[in-house]
C-alpha atoms as a PDB file:
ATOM      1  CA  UNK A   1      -1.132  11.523 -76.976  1.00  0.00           C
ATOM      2  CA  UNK A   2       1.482  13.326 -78.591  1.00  0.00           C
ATOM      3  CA  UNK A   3       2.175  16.223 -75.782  1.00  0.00           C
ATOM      4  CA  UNK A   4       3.726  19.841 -76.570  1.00  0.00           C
ATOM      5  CA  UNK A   5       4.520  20.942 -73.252  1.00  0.00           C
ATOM      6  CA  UNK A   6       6.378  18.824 -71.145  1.00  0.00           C
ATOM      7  CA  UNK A   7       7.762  19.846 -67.251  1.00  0.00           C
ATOM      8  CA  UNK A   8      10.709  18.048 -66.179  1.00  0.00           C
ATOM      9  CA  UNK A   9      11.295  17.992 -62.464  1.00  0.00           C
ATOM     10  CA  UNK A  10      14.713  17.297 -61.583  1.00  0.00           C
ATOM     11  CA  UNK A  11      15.516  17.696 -65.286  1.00  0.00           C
ATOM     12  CA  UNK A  12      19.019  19.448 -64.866  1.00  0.00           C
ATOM     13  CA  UNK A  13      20.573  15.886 -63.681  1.00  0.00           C
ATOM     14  CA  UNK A  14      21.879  13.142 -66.001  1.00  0.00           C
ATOM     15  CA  UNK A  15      18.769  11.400 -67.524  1.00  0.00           C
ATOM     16  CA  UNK A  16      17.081  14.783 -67.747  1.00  0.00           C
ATOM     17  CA  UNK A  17      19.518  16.052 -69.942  1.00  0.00           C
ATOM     18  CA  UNK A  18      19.192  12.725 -71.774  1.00  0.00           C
ATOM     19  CA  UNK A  19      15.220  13.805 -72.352  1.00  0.00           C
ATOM     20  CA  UNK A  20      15.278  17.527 -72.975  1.00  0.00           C
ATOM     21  CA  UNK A  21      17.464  15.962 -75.722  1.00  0.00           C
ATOM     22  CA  UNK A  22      15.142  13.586 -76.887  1.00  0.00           C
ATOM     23  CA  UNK A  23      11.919  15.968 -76.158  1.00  0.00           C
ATOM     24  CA  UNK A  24      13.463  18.765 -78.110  1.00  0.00           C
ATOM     25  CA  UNK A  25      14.312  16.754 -81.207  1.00  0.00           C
ATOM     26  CA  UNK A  26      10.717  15.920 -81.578  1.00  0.00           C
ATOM     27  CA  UNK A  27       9.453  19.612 -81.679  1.00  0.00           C
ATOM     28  CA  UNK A  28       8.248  19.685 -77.491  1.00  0.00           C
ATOM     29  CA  UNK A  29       8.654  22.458 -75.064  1.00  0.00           C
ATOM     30  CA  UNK A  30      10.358  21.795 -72.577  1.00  0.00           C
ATOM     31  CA  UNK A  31      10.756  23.704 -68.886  1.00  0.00           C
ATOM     32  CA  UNK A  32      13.040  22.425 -66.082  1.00  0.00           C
ATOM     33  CA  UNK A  33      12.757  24.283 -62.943  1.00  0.00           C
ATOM     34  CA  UNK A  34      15.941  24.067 -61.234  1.00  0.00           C
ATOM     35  CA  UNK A  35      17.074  26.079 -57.682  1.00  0.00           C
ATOM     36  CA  UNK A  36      20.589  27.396 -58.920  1.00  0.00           C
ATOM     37  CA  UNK A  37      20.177  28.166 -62.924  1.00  0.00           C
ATOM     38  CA  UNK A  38      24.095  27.755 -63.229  1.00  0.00           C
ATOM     39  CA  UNK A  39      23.527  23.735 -62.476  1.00  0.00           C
ATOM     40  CA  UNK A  40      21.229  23.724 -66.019  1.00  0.00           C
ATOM     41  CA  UNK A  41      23.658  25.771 -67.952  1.00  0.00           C
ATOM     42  CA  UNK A  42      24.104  22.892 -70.813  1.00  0.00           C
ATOM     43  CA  UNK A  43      20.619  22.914 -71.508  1.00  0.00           C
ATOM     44  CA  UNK A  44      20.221  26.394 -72.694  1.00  0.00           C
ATOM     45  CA  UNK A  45      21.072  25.715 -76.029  1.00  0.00           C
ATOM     46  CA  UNK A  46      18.632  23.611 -76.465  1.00  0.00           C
ATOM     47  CA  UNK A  47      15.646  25.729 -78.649  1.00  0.00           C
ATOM     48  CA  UNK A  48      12.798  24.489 -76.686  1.00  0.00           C
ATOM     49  CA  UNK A  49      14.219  24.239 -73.420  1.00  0.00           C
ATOM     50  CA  UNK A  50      13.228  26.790 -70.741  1.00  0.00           C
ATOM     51  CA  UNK A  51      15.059  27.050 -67.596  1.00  0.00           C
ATOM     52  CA  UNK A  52      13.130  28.582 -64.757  1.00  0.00           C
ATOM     53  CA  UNK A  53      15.437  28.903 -61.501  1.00  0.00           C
ATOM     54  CA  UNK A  54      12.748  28.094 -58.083  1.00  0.00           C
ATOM     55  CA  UNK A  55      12.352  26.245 -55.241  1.00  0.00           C
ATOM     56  CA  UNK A  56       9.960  23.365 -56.481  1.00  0.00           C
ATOM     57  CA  UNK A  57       9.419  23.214 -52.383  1.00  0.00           C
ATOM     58  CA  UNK A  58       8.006  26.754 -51.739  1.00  0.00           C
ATOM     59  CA  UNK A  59       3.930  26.681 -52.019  1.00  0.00           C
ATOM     60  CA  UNK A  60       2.197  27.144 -55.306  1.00  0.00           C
ATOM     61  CA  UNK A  61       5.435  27.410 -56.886  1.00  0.00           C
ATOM     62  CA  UNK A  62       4.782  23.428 -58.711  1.00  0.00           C
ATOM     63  CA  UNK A  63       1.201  23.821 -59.547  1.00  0.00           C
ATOM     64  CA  UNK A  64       2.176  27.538 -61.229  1.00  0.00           C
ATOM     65  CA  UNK A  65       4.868  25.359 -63.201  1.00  0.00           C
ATOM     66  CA  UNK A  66       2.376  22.932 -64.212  1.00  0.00           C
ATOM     67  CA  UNK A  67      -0.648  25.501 -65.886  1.00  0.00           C
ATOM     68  CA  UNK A  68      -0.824  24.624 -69.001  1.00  0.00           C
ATOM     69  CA  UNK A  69       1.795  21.569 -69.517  1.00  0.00           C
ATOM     70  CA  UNK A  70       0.184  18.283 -71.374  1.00  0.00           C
ATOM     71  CA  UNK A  71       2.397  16.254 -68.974  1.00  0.00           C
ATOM     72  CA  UNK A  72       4.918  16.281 -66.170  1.00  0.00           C
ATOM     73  CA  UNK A  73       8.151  13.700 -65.672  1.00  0.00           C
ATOM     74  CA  UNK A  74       9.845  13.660 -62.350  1.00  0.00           C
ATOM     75  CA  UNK A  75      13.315  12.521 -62.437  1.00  0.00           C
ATOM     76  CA  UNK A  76      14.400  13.491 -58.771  1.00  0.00           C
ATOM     77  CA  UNK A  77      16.354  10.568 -56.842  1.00  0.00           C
ATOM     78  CA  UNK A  78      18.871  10.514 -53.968  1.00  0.00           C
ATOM     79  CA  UNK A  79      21.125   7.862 -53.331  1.00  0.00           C
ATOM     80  CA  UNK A  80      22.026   9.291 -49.806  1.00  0.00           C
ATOM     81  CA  UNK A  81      20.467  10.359 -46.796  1.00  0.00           C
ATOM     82  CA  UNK A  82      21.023  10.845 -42.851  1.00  0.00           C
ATOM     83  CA  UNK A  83      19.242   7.648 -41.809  1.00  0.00           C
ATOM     84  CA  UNK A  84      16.548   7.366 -40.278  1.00  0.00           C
ATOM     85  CA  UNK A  85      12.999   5.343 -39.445  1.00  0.00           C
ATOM     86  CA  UNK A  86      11.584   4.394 -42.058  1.00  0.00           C
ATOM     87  CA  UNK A  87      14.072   6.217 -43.919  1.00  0.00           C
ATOM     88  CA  UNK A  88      16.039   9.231 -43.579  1.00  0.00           C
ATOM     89  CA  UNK A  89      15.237  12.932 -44.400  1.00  0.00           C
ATOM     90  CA  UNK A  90      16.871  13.049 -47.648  1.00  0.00           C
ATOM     91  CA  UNK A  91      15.018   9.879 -48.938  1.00  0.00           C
ATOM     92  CA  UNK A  92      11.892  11.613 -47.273  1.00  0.00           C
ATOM     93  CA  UNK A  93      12.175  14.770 -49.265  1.00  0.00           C
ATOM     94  CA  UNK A  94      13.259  13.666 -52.678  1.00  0.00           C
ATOM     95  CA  UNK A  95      11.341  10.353 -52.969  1.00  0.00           C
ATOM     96  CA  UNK A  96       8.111  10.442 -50.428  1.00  0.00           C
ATOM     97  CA  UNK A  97       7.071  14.439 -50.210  1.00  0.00           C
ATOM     98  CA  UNK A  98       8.270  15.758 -53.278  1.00  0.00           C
ATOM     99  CA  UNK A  99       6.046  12.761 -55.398  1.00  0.00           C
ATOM    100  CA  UNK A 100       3.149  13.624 -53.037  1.00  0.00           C
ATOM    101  CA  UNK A 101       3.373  17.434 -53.980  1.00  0.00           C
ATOM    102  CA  UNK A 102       3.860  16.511 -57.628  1.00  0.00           C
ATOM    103  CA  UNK A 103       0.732  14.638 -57.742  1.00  0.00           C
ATOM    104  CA  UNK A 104      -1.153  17.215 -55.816  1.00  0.00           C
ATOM    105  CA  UNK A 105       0.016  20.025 -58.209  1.00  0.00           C
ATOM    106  CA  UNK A 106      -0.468  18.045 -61.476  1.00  0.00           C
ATOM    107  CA  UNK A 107      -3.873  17.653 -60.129  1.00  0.00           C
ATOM    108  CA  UNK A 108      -4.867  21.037 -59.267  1.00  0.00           C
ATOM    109  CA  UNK A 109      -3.284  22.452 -62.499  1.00  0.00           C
ATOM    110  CA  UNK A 110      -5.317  19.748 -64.628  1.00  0.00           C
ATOM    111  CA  UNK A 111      -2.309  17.987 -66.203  1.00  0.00           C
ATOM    112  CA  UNK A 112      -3.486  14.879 -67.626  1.00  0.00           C
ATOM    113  CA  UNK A 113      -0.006  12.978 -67.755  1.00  0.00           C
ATOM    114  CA  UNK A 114       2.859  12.068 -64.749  1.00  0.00           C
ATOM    115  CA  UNK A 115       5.622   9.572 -65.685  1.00  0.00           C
ATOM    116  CA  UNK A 116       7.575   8.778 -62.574  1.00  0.00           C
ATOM    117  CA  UNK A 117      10.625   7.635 -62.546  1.00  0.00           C
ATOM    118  CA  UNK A 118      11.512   5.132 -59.438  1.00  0.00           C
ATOM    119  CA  UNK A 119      14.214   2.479 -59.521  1.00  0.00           C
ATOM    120  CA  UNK A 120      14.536  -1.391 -60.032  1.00  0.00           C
ATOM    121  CA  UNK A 121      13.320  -3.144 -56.726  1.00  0.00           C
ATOM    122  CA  UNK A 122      11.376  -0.548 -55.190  1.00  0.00           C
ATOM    123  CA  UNK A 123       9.946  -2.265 -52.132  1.00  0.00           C
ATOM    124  CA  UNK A 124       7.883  -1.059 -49.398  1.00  0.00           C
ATOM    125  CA  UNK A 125       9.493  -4.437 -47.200  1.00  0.00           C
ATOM    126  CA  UNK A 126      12.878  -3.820 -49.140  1.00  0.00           C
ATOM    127  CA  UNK A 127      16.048  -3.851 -46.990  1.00  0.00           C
ATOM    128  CA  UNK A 128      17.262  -0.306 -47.957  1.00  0.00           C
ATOM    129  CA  UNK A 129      15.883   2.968 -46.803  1.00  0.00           C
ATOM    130  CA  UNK A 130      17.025   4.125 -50.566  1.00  0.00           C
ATOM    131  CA  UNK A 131      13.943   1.259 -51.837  1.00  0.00           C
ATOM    132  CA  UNK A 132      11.340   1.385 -49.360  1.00  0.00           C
ATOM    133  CA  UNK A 133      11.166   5.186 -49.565  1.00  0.00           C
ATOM    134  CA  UNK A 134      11.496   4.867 -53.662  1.00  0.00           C
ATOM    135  CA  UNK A 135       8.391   2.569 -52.852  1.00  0.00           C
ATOM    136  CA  UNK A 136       6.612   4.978 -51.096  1.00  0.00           C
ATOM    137  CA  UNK A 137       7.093   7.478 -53.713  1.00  0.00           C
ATOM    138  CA  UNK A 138       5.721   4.473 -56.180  1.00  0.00           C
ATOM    139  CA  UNK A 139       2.470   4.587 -54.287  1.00  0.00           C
ATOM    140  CA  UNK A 140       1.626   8.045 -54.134  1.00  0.00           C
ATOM    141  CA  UNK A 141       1.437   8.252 -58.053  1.00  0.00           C
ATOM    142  CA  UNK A 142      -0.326   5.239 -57.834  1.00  0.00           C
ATOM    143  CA  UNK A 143      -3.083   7.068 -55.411  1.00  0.00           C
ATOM    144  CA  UNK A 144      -2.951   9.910 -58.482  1.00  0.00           C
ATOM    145  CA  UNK A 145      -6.481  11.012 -59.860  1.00  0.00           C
ATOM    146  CA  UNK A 146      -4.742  11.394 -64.033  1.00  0.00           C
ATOM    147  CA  UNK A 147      -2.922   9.265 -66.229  1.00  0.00           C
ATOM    148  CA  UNK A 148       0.304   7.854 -64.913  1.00  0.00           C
ATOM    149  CA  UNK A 149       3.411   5.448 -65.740  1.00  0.00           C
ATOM    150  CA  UNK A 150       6.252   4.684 -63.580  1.00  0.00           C
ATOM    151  CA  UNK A 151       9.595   3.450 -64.868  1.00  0.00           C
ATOM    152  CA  UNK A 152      11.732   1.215 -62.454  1.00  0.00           C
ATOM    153  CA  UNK A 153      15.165   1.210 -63.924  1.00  0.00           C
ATOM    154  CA  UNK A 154      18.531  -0.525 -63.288  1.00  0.00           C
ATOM    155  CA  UNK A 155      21.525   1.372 -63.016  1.00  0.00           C
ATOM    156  CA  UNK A 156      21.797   4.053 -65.615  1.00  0.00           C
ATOM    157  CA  UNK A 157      25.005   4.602 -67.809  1.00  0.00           C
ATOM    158  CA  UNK A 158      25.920   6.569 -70.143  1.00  0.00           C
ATOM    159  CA  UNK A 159      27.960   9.978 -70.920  1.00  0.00           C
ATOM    160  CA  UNK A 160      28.338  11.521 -67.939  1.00  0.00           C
ATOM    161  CA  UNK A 161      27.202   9.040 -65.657  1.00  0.00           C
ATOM    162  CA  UNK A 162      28.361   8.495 -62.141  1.00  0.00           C
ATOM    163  CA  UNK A 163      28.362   4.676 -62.382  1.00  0.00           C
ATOM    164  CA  UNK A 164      31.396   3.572 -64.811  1.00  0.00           C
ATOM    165  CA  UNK A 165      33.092   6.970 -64.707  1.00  0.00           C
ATOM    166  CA  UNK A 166      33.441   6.748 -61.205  1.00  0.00           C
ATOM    167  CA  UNK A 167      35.133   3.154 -61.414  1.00  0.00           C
ATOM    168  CA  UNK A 168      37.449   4.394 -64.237  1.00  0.00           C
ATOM    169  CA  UNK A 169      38.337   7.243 -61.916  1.00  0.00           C
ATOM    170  CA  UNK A 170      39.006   5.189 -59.002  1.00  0.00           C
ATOM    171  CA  UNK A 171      41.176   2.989 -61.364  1.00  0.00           C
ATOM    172  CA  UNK A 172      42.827   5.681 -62.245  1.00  0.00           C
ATOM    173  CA  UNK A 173      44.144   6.881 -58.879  1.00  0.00           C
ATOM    174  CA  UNK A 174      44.489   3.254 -57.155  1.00  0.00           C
ATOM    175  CA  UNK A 175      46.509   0.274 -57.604  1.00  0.00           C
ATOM    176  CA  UNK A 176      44.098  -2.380 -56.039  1.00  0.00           C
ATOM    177  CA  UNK A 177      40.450  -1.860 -55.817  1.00  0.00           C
ATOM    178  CA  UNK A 178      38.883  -3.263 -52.561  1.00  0.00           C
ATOM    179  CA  UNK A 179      35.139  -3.988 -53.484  1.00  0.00           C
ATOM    180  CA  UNK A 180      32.133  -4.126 -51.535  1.00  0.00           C
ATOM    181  CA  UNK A 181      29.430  -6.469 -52.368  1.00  0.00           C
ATOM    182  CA  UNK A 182      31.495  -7.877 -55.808  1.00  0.00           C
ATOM    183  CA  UNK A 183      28.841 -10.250 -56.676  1.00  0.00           C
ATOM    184  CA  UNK A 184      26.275  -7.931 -56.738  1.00  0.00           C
ATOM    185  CA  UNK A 185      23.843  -8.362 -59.678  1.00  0.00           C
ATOM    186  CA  UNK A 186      22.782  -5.263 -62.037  1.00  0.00           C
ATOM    187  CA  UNK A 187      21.745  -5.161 -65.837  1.00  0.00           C
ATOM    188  CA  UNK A 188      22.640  -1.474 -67.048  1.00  0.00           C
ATOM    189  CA  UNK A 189      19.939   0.787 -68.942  1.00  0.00           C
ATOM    190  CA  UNK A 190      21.740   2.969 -71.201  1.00  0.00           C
ATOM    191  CA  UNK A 191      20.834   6.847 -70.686  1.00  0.00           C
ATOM    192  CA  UNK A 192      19.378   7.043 -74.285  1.00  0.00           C
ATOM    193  CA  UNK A 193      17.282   3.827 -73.890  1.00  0.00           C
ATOM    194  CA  UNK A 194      15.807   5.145 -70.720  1.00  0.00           C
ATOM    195  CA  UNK A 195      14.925   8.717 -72.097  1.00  0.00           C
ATOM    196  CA  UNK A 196      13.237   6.718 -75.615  1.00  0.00           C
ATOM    197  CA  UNK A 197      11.226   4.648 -72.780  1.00  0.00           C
ATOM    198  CA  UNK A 198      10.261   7.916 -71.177  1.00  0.00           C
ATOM    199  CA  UNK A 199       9.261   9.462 -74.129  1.00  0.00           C
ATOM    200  CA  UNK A 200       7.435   6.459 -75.625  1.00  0.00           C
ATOM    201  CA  UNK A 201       5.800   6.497 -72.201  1.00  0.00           C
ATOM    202  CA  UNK A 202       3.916   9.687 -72.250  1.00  0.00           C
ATOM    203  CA  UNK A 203       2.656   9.193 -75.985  1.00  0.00           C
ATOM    204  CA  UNK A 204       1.727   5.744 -75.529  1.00  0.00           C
ATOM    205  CA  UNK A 205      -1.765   5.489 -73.996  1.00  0.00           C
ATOM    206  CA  UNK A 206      -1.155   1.371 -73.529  1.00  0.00           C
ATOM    207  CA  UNK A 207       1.463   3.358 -70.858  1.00  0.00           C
ATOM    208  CA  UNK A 208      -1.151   4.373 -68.339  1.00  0.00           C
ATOM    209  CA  UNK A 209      -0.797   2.596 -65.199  1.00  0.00           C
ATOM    210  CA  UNK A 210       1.362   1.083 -66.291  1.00  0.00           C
ATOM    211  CA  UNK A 211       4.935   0.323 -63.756  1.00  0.00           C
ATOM    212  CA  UNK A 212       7.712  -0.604 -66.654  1.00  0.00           C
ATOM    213  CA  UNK A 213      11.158  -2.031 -65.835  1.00  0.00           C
ATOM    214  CA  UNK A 214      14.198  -0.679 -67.864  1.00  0.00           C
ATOM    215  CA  UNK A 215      17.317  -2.445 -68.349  1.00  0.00           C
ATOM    216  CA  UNK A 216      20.184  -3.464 -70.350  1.00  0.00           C
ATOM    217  CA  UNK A 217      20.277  -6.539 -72.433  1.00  0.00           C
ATOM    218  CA  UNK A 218      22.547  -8.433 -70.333  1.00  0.00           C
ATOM    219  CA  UNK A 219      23.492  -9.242 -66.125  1.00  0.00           C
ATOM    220  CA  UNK A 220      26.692  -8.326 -64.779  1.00  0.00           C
ATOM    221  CA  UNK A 221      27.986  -8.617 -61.142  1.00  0.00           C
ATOM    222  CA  UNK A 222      29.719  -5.515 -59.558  1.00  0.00           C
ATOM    223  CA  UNK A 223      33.205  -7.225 -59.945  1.00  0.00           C
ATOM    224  CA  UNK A 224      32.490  -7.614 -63.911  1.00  0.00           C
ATOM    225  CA  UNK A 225      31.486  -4.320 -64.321  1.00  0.00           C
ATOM    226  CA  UNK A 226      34.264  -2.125 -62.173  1.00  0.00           C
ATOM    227  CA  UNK A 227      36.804  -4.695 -64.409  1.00  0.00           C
ATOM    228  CA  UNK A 228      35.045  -3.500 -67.381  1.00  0.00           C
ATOM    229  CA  UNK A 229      35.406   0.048 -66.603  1.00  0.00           C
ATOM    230  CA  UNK A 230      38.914   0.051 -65.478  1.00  0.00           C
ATOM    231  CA  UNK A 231      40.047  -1.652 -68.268  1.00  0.00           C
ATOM    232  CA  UNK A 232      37.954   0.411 -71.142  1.00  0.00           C
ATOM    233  CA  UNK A 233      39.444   3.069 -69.247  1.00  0.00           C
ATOM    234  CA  UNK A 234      43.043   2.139 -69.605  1.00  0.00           C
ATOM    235  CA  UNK A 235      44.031   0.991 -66.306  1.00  0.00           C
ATOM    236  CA  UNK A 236      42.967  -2.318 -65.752  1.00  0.00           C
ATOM    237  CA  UNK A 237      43.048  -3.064 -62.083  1.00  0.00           C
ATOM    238  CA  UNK A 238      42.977  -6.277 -59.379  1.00  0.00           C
ATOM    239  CA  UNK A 239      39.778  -6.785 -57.573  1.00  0.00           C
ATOM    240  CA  UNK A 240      39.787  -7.727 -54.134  1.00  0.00           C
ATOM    241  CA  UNK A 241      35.997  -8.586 -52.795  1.00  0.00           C
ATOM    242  CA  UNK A 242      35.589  -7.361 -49.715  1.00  0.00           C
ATOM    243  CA  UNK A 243      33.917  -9.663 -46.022  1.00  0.00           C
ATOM    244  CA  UNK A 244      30.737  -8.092 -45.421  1.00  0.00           C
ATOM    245  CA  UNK A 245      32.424  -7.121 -41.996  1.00  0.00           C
ATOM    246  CA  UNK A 246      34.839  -4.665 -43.985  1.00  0.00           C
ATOM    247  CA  UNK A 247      32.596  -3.807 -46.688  1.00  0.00           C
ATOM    248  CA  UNK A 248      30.289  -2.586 -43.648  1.00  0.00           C
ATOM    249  CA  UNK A 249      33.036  -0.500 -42.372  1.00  0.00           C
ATOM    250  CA  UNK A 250      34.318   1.007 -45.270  1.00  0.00           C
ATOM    251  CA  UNK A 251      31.118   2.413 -45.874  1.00  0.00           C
ATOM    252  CA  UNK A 252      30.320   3.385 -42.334  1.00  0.00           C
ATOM    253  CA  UNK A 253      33.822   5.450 -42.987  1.00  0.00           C
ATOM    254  CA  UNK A 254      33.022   6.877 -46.233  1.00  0.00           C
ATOM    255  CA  UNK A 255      29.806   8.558 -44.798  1.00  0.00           C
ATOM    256  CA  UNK A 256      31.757  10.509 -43.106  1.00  0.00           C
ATOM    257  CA  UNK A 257      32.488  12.316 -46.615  1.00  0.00           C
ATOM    258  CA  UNK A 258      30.602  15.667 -47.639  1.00  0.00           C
ATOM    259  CA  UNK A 259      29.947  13.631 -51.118  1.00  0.00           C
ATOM    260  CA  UNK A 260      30.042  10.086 -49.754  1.00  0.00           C
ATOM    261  CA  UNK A 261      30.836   6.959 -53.039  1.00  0.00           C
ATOM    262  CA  UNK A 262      28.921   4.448 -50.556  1.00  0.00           C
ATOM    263  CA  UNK A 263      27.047   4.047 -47.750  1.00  0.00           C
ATOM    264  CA  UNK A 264      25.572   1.297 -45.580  1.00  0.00           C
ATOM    265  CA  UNK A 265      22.069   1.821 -46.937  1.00  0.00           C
ATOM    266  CA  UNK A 266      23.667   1.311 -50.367  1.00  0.00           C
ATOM    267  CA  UNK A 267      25.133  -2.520 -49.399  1.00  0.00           C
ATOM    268  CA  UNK A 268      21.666  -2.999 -48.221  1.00  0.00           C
ATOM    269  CA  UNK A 269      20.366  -2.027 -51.784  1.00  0.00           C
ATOM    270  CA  UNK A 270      22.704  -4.151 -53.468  1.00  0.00           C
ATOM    271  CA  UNK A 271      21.046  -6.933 -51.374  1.00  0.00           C
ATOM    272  CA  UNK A 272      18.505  -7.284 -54.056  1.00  0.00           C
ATOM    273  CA  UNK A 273      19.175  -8.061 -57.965  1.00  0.00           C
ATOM    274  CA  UNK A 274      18.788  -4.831 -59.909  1.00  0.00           C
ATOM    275  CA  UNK A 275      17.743  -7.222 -63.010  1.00  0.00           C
ATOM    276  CA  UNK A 276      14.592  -7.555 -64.474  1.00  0.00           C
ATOM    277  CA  UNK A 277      11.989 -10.342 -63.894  1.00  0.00           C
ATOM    278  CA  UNK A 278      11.005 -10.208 -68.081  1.00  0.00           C
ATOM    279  CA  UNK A 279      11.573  -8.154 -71.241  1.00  0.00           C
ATOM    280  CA  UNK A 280      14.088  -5.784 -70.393  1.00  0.00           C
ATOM    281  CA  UNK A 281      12.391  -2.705 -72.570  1.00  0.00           C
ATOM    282  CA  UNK A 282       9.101  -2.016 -72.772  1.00  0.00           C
ATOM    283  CA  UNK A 283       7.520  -0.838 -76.288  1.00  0.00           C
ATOM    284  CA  UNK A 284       9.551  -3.644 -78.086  1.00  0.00           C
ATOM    285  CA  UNK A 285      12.610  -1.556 -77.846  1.00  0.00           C
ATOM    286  CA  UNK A 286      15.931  -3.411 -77.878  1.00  0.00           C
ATOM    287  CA  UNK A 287      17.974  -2.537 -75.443  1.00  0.00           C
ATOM    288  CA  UNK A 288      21.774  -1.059 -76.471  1.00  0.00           C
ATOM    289  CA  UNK A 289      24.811  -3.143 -75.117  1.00  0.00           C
ATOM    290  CA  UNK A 290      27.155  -1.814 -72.990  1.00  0.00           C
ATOM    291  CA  UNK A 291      29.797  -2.769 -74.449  1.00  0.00           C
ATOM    292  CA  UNK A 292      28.220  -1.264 -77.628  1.00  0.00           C
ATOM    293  CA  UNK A 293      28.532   2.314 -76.437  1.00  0.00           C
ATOM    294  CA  UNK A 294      30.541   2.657 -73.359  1.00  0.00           C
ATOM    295  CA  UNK A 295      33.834   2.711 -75.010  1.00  0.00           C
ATOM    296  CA  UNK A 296      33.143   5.619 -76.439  1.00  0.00           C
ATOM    297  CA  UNK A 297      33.292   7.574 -73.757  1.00  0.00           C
ATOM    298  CA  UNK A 298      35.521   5.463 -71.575  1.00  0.00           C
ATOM    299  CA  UNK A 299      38.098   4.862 -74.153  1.00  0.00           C
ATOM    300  CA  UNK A 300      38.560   8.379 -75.464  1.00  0.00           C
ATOM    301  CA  UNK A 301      38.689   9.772 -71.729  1.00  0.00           C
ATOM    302  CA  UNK A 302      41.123   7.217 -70.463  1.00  0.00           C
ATOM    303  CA  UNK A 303      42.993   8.988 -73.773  1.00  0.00           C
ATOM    304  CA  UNK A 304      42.865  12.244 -72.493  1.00  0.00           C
ATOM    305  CA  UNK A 305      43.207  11.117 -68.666  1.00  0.00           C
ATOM    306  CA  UNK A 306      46.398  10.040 -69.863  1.00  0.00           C
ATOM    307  CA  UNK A 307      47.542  13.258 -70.961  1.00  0.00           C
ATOM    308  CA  UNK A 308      46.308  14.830 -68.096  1.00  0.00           C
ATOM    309  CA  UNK A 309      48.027  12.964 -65.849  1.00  0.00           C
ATOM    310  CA  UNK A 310      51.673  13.080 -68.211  1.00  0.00           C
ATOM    311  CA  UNK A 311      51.000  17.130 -67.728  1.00  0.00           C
ATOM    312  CA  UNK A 312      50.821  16.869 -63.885  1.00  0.00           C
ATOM    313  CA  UNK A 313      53.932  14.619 -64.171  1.00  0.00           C
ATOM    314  CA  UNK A 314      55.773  17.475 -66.228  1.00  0.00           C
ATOM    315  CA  UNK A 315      54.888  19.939 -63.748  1.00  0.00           C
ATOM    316  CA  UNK A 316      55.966  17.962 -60.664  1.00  0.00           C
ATOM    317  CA  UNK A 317      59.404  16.787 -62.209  1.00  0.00           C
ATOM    318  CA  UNK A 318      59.937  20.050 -64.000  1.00  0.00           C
ATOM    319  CA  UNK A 319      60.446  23.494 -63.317  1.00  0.00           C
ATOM    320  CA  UNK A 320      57.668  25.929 -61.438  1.00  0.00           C
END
């Protein structure tokens, strides 16, 4: 199948810039519906990108999206919520209903392709709220009437990310870094790798029904990978790994944050190894090293960091 009208919901975020990208370069039209317009203003100038600003919640609003698109990819995920039984309202929303509405719109508008994007140890018995309601989602496209495939990936890096940008940040303004969970296992998916897997996905027809985990060529523990980042970043930092009576704490204190880093539900999630159980790519794609890319980024903003902070400096020591 090689679709020429593609719908991506949640496709103002990080990966979905990563696949407009990718979509557009191979001639598809793209729409992203998006409830503030401003939040997709760097993919306007992409030339087959249309931005459509709605409330993919209102009624009929999805299934009018959807007329006439070969395929639909949702990309919405949370990592926070209020909590609640079996999971909280936020997880609810963005990983059981929204799914179930997707589905039922595809459906109805007679769109013959959904790739789903979940996470790496989606579990209905998992011991997160984040992975049994990412489960949940799993098994509504599963209960789909068309042609699906639903990619489970690791953590997700690249440009832009909020993974090793937010550790080179935090190294940035902080001496010591107290850690939560340290040994933590994860095997990064680069942003590109993921968005090639997506787009393989919906022209693949080997793809359908298919549930394909994405990840990086190689395991690292939390500890490795903060290290990594600080020091890329220019401010290589001590570690100290945190008793899962602190770690518990710390997080209880940082929900308390309009924009919370962690949560308790998240050191549940990092109970269970975000690495894959084979071949880290599906498609025979070889996944990119970290260490092959991430300096790029890292390297050349811990450059201009740098300067940033010397200008603050000036200011504070100088005259106003």
């Amino acid at each position: 199948m090689n679709p020429e009208q593609v719908v991506l919901v949640g496709g103002s975020g990080f990966l979905g810039a990563a696949l407009a990208n990718r979509l557009c370069a191979t001639g598809v039209a793209v729409t992203v519906p998006t409830r503030r317009r401003a939040r997709a203003g760097h993919l306007l100038l992409l030339p087959n990108v249309t931005v459509v600003e709605v409330d993919v919640r209102s009624p009929g609003v999805l299934e009018g999206l959807f007329t006439g698109a070969d395929a639909v990819v949702n990309l919405v995920g949370v990592l926070h919520s209020r909590p609640g039984t079996p999971w909280g309202p936020g997880f609810e929303e963005a990983h059981v209903a929204l799914p179930k509405r997707i589905v039922a719109a595809c459906e109805k508008a007679g769109v013959g392709r959904l790739v789903h994007v979940s996470a790496l140890g989606a579990d209905a018995a998992g011991p997160s709220e984040y992975l049994r309601s990412k489960a949940a989602g799993e098994e509504a496209v599963r209960a789909a009437h068309l042609s699906w495939t639903i990619l489970r990936p690791s953590v997700v890096f690249g440009r832009g990310d909020r993974f090793l940008n937010l550790f080179a940040t935090l190294a940035r303004r902080f001496p010591l870094l107290p850690l939560a969970c340290a040994d933590a296992r994860f095997q990064p998916v680069w942003v590109e790798d993921v968005a090639e897997a997506a787009w393989r996905s919906l022209r693949e027809s080997a793809a359908a029904g298919q549930a394909c985990e994405l990840a990086g060529p190689r395991v690292y523990t939390l500890r490795e990978l903060v290290a990594y980042a600080a020091e890329v970043g220019g401010r290589p930092r001590r570690i100290v790994a945190l008793p899962n009576a602190l770690a518990t704490l710390q997080a209880a204190l940082m929900e308390l944050a309009p924009e919370p880093l962690m949560s308790r539900d998240n050191l549940r999630s990092m109970r269970v190894d975000s690495v894959a159980s084979g071949a880290p790519l599906p498609f025979g794609l070889t996944p990119t090293p970290l260490e092959a890319v991430a300096p790029g980024w890292l390297g050349d903003g811990g450059a201009s960091r740098r300067y940033d902070d010397f200008r603050r400096g000036a200011r504070r020591g100088g005259v106003r």
